[in-house]
PDB file of N, CA and C in Angstrom:
ATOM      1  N   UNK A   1       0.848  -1.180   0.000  1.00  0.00           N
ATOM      2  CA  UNK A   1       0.000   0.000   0.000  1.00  0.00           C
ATOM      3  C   UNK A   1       0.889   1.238   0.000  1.00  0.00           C
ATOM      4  N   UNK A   2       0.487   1.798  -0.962  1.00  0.00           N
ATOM      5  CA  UNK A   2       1.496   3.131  -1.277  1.00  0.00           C
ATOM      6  C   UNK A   2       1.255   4.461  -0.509  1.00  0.00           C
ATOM      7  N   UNK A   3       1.278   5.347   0.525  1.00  0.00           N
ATOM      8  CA  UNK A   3       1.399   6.193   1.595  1.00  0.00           C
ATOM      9  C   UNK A   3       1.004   7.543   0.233  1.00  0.00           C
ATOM     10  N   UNK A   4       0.155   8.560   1.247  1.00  0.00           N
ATOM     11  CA  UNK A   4       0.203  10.068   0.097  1.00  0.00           C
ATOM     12  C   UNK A   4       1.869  10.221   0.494  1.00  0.00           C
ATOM     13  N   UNK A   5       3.068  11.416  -0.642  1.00  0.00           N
ATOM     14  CA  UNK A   5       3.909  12.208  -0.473  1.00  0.00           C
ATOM     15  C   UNK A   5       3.304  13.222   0.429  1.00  0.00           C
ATOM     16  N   UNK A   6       3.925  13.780   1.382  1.00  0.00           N
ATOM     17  CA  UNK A   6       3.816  14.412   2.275  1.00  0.00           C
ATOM     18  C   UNK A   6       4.637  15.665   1.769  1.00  0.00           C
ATOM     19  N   UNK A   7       4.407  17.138   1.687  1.00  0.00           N
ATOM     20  CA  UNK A   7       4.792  18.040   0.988  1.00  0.00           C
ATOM     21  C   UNK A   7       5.445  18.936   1.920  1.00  0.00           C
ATOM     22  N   UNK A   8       4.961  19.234   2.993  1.00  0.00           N
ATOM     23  CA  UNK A   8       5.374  20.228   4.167  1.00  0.00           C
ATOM     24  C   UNK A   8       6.312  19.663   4.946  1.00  0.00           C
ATOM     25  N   UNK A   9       7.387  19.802   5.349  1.00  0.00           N
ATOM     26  CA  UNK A   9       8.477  19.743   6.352  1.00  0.00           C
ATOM     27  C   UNK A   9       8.678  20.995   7.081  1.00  0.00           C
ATOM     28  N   UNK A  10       8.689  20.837   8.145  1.00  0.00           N
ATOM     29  CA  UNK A  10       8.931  21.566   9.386  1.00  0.00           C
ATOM     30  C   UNK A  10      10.491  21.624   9.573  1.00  0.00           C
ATOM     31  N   UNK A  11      11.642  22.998   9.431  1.00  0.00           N
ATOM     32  CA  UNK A  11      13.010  22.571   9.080  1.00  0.00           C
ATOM     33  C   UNK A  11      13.145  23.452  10.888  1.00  0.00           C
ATOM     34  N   UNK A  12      14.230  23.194  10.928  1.00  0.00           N
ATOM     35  CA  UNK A  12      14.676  23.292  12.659  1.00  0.00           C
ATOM     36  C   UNK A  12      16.299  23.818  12.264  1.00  0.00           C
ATOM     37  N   UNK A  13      16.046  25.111  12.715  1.00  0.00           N
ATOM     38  CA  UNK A  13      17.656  25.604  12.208  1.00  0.00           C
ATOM     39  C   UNK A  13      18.553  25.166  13.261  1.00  0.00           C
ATOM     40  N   UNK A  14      19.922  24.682  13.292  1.00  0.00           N
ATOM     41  CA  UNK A  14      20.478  24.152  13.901  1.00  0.00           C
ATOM     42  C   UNK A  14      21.283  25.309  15.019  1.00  0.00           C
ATOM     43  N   UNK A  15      21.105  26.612  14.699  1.00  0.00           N
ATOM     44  CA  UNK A  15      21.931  27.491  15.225  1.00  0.00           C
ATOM     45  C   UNK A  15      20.746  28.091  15.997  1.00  0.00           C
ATOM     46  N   UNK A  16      19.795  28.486  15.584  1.00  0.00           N
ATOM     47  CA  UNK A  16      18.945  29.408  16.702  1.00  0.00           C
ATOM     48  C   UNK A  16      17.291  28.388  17.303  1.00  0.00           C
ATOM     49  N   UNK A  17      17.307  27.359  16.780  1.00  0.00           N
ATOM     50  CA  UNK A  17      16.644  26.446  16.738  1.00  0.00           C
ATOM     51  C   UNK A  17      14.911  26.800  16.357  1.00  0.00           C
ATOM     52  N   UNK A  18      15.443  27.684  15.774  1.00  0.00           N
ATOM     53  CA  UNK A  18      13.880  28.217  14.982  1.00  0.00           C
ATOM     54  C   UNK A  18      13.057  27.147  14.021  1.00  0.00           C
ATOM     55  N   UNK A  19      12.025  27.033  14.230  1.00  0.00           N
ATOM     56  CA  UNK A  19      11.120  26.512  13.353  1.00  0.00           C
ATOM     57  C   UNK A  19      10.180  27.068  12.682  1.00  0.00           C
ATOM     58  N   UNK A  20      10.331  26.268  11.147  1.00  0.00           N
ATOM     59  CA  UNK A  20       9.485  26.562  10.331  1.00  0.00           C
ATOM     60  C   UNK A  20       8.960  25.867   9.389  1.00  0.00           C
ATOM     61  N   UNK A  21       7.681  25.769   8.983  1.00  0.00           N
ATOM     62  CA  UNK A  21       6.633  24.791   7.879  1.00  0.00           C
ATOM     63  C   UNK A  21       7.464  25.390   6.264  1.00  0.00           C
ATOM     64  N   UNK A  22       7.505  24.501   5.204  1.00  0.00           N
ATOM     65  CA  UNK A  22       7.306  25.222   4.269  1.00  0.00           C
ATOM     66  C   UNK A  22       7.248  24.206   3.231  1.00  0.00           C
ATOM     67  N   UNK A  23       6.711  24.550   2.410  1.00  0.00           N
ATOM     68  CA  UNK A  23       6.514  23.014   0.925  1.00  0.00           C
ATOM     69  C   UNK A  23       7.365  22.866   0.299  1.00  0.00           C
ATOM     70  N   UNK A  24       7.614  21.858   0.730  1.00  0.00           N
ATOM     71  CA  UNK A  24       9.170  20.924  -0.160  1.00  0.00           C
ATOM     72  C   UNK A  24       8.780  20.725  -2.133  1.00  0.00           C
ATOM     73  N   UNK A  25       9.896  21.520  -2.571  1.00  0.00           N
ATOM     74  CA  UNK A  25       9.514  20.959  -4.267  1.00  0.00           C
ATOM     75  C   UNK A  25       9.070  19.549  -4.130  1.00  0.00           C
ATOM     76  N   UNK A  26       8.388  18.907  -5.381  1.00  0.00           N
ATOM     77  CA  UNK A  26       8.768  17.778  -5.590  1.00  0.00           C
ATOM     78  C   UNK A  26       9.881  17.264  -6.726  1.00  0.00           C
ATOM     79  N   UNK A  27       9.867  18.278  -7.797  1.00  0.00           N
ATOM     80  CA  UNK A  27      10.764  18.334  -8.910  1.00  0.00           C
ATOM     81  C   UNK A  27      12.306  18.389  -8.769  1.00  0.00           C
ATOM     82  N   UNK A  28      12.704  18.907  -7.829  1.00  0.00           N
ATOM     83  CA  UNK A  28      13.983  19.529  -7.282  1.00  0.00           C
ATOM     84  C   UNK A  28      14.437  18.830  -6.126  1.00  0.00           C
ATOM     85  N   UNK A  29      15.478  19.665  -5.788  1.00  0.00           N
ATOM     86  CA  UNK A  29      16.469  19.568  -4.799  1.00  0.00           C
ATOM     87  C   UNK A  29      16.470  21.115  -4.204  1.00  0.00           C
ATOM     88  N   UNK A  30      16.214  21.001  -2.644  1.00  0.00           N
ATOM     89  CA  UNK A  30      16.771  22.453  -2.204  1.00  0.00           C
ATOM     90  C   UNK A  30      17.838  22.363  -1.594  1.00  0.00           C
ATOM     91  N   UNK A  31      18.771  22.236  -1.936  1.00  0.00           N
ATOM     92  CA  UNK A  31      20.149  22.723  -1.308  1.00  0.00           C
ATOM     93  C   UNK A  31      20.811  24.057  -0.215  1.00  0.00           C
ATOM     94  N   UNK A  32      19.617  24.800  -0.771  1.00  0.00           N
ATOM     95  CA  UNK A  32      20.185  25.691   0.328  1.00  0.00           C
ATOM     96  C   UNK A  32      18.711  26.243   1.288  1.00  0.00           C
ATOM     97  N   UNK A  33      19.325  26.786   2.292  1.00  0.00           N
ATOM     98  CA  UNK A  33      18.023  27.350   3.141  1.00  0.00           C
ATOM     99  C   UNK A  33      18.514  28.593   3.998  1.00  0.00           C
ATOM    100  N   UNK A  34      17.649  29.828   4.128  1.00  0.00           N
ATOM    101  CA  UNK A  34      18.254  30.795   5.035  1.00  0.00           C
ATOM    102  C   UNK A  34      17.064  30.793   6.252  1.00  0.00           C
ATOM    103  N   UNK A  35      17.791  30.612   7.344  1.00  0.00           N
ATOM    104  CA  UNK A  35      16.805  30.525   8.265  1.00  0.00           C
ATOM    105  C   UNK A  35      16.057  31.993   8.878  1.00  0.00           C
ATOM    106  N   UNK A  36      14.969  31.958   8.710  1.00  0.00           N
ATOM    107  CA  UNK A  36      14.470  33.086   9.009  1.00  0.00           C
ATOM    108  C   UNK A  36      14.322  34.423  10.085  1.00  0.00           C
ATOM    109  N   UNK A  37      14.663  33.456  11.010  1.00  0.00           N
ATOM    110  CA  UNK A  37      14.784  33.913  12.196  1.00  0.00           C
ATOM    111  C   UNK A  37      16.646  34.583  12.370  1.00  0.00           C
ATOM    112  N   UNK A  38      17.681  33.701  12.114  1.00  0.00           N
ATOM    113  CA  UNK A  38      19.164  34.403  12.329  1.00  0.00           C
ATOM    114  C   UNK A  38      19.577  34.012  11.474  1.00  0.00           C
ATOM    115  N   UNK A  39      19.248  33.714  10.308  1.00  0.00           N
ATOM    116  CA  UNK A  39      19.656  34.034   8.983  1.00  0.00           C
ATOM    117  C   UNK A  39      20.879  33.652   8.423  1.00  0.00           C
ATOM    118  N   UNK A  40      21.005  32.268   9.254  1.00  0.00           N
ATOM    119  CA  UNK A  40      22.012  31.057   8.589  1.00  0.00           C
ATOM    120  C   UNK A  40      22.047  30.596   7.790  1.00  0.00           C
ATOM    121  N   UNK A  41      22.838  30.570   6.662  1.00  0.00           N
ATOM    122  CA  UNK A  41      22.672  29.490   5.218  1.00  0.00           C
ATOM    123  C   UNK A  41      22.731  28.144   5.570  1.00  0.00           C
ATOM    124  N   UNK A  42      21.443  27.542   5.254  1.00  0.00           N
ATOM    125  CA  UNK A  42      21.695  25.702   5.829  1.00  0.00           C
ATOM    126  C   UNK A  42      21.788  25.261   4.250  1.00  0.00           C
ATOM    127  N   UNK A  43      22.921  24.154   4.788  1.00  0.00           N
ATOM    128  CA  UNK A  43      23.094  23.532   3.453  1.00  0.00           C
ATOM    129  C   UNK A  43      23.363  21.700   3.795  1.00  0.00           C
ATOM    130  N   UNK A  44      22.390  21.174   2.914  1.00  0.00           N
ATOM    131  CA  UNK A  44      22.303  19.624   3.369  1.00  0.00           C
ATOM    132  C   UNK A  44      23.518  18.936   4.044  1.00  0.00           C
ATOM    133  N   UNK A  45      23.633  18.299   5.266  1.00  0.00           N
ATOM    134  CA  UNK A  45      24.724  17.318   5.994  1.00  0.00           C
ATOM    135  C   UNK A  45      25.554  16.345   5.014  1.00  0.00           C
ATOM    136  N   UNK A  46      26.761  15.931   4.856  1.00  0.00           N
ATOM    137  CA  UNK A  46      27.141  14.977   4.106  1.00  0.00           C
ATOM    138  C   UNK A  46      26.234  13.959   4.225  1.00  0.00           C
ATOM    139  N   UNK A  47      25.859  13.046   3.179  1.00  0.00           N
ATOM    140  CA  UNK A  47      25.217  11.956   2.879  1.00  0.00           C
ATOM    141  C   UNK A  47      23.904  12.386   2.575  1.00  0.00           C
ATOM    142  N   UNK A  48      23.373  13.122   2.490  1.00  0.00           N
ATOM    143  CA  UNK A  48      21.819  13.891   2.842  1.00  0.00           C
ATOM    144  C   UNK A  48      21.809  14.851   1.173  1.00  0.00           C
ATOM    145  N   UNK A  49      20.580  14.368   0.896  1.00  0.00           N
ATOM    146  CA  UNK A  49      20.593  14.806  -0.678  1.00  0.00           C
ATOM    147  C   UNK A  49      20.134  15.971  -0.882  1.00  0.00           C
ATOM    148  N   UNK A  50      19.642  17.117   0.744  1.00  0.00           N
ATOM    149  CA  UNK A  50      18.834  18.087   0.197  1.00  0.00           C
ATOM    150  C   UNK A  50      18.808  18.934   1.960  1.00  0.00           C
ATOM    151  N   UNK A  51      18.138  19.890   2.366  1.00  0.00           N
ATOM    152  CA  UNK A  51      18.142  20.313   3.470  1.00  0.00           C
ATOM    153  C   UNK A  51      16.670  19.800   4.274  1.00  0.00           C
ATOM    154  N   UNK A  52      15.800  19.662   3.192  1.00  0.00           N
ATOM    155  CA  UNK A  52      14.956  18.787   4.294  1.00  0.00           C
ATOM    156  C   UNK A  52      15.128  17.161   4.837  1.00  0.00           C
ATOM    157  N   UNK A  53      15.987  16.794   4.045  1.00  0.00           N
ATOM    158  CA  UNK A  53      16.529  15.386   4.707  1.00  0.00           C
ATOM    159  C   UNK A  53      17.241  15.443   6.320  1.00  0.00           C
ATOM    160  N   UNK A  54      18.364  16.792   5.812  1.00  0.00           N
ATOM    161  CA  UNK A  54      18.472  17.020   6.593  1.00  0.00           C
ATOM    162  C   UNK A  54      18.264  18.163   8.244  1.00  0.00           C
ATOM    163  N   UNK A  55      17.522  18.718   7.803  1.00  0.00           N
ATOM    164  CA  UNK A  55      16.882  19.597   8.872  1.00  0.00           C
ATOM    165  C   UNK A  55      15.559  19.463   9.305  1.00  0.00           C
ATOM    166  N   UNK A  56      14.717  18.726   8.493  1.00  0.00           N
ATOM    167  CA  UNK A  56      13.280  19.022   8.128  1.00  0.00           C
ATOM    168  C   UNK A  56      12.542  17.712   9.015  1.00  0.00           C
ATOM    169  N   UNK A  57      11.647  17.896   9.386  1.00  0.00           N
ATOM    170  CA  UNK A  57      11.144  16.513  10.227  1.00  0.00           C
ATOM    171  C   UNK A  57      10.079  15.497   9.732  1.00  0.00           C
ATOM    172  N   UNK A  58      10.399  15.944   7.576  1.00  0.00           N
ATOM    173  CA  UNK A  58       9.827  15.133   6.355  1.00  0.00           C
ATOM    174  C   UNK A  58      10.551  15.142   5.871  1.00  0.00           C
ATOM    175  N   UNK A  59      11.142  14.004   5.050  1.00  0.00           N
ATOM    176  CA  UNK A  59      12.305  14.114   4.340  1.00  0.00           C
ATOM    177  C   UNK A  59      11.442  14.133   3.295  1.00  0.00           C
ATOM    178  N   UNK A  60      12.530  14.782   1.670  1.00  0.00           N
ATOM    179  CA  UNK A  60      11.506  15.125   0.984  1.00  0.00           C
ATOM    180  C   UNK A  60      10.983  14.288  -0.091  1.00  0.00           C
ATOM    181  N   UNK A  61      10.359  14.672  -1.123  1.00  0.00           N
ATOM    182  CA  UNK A  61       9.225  13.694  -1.826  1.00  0.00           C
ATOM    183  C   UNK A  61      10.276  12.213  -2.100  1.00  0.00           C
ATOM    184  N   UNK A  62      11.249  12.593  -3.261  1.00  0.00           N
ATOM    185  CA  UNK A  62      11.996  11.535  -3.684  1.00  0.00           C
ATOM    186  C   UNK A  62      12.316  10.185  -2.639  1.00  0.00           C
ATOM    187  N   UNK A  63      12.847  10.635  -1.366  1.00  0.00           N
ATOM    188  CA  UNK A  63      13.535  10.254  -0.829  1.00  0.00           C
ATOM    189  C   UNK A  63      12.190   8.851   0.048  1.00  0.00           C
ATOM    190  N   UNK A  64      10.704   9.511  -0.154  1.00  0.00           N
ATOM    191  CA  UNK A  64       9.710   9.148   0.385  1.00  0.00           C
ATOM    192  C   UNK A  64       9.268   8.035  -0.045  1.00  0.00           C
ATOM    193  N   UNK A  65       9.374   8.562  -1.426  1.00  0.00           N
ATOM    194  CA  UNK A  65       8.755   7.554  -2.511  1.00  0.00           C
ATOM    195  C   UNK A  65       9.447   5.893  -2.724  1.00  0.00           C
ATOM    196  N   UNK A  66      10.896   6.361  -2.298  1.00  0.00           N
ATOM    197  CA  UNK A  66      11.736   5.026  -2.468  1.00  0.00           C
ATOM    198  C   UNK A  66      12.982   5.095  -2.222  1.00  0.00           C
ATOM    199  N   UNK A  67      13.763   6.324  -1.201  1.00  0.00           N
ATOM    200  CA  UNK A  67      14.346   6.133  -0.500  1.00  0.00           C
ATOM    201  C   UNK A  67      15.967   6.771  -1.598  1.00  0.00           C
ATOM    202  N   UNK A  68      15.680   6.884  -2.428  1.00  0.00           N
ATOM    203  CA  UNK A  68      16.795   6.883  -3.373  1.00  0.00           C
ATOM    204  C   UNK A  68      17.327   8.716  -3.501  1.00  0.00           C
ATOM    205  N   UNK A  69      16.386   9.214  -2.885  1.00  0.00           N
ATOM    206  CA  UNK A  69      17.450  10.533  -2.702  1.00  0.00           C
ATOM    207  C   UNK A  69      16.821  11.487  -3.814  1.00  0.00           C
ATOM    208  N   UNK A  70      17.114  12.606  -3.965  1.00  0.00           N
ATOM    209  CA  UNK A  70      16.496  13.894  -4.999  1.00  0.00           C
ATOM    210  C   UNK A  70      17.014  12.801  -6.306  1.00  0.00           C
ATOM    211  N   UNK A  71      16.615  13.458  -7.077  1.00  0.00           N
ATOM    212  CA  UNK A  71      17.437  12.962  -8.532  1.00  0.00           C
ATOM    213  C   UNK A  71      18.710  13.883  -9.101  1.00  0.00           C
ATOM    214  N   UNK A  72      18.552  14.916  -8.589  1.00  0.00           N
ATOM    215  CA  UNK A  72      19.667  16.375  -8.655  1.00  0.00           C
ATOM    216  C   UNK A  72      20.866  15.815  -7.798  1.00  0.00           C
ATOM    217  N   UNK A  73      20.742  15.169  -6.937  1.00  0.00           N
ATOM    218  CA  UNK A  73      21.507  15.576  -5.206  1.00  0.00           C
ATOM    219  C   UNK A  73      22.440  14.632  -5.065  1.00  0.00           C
TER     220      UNK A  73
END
């Protein structure tokens, strides 16, 4: 049984620990992120294909669907 893609990730800046919702492409890769609050450039962890893999508490569509990572990343 195949699960909906889940679009929204909640990303958690690692420096001021701000949170925030926002809709993950499905087409893409986001590589970068400025956190809104103190305005850190987040950029995906080694091994991690994108910043909601790694910051986000949804990893994003690709990675959902079958585990294999952005297609960009």
């Amino acid at each position: 049984m195949n699960r909906p893609v889940q679009t929204v990730s909640t990303i958690t800046c690692p420096q001021c620990s701000h949170r925030q919702s926002e809709t993950m492409p499905t087409d893409a890769c986001q590589w970068f992120y400025e956190c809104r609050q103190c305005h850190t450039l987040l950029k995906p962890l080694p091994g991690d294909c994108c910043v909601f893999c790694s910051y986000g508490d949804v990893p994003c569509p690709p990675v959902q669907l079958d585990g294999s990572g952005c297609r960009d990343g």
